[in-house]
Protein backbone atom coordinates (compact mmCIF):
# COMPACT_ATOMS: atom_id res chain seq x y z
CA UNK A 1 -29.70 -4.94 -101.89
CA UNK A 2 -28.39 -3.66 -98.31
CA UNK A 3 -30.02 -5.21 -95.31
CA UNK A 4 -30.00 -2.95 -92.21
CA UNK A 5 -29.51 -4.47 -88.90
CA UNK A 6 -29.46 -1.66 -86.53
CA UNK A 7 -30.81 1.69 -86.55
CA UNK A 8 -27.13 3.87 -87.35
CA UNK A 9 -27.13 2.20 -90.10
CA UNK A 10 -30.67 2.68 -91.35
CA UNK A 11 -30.03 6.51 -90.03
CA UNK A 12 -26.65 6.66 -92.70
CA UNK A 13 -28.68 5.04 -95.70
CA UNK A 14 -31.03 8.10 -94.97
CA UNK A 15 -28.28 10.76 -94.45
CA UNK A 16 -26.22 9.89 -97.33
CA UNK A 17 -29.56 9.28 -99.48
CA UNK A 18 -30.36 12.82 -99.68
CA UNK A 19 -33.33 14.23 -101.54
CA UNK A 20 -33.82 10.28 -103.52
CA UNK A 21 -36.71 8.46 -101.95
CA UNK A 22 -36.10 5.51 -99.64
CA UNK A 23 -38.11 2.38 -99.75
CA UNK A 24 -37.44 0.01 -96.33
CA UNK A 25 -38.73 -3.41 -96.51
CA UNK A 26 -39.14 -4.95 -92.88
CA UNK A 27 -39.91 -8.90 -93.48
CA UNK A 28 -39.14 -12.38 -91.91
CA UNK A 29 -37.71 -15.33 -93.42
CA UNK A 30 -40.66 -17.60 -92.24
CA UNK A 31 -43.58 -14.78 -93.71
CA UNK A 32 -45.27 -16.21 -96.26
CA UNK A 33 -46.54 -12.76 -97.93
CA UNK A 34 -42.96 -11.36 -97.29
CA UNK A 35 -41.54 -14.65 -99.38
CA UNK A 36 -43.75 -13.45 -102.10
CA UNK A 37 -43.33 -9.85 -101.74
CA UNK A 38 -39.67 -10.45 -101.98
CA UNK A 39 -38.63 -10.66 -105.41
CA UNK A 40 -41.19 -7.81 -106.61
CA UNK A 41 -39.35 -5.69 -104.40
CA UNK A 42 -35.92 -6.74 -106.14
CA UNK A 43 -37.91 -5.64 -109.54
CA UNK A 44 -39.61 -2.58 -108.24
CA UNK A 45 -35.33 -1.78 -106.84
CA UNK A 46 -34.23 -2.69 -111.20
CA UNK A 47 -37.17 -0.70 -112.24
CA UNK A 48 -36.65 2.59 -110.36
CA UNK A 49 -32.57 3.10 -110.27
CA UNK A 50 -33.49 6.45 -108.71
CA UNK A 51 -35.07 5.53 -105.78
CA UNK A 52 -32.85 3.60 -102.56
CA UNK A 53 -34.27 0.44 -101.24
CA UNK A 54 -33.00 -1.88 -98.29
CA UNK A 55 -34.16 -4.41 -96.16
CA UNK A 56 -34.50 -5.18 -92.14
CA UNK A 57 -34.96 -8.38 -91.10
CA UNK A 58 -37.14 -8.29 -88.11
CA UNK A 59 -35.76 -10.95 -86.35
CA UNK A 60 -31.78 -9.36 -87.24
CA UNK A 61 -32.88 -6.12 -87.07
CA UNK A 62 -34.44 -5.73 -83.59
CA UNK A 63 -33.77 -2.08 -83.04
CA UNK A 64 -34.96 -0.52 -86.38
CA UNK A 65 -38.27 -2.88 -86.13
CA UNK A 66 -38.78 -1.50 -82.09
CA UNK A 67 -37.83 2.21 -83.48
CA UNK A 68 -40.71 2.13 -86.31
CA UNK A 69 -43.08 -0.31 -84.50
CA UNK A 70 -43.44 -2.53 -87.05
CA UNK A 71 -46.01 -4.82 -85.66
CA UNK A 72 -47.08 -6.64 -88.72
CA UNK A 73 -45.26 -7.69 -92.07
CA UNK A 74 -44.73 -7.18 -95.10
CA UNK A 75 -44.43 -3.42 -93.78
CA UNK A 76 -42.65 -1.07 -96.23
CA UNK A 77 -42.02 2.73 -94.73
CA UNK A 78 -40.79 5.32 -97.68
CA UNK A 79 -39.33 8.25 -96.63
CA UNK A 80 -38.19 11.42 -98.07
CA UNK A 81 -35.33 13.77 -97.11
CA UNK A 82 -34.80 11.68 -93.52
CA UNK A 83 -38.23 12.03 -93.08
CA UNK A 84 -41.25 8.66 -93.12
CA UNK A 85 -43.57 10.12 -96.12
CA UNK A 86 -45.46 7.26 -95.82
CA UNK A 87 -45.84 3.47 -95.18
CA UNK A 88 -47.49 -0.01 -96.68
CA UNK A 89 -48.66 -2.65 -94.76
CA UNK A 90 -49.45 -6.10 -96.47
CA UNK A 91 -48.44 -7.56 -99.56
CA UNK A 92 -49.74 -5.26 -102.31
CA UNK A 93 -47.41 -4.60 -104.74
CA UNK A 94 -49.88 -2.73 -106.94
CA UNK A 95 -50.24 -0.29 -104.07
CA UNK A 96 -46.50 -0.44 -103.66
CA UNK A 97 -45.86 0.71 -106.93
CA UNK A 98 -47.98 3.39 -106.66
CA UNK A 99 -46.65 4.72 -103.95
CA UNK A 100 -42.93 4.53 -105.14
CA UNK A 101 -44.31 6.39 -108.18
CA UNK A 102 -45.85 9.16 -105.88
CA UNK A 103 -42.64 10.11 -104.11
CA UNK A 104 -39.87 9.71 -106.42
């Protein structure tokens, strides 16, 4: 799974994704919910081939986390077509689900 570090590079995963939705995962190392949210995320990625997911590091990727104003984590942002469809905070991967489901 990529992990984004700056925001070109989360820009080019959403240019070159084109109409496929795109699941971000902003976390930290030391977040508890994020260690647990984690590995469901690498499922919900085997689960729906269709759909892009990546990762930014918070504390790596500075300017991505500024950009969207992620203030709390686990916070997932799905957009669609270069545009943010939506967003998750908190470690509900229920909800996540869902949500992938809804914009594939």
């Amino acid at each position: 799974m990529k992990e984004l570090t700056t925001l070109k590079e989360l820009n080019e995963l959403l240019e070159s994704s084109g109409v496929k939705l795109v699941v971000i995962d902003f976390f930290a190392d030391w977040c508890g919910p994020c260690k647990i949210m984690g590995p469901k995320f690498e499922e919900l990625a085997m689960k729906f081939p269709d759909v892009v997911f990546a990762k930014v590091n918070i504390e790596r990727g500075k300017e991505p986390t500024k950009h969207y104003s992620i203030t709390s984590i686990p916070h997932f942002k799905f957009f669609k077509e270069k545009k943010e469809v939506d967003n998750l905070r908190g470690a509900d991967e229920t909800i996540l689900t869902q949500k992938i489901e809804k914009w594939q």
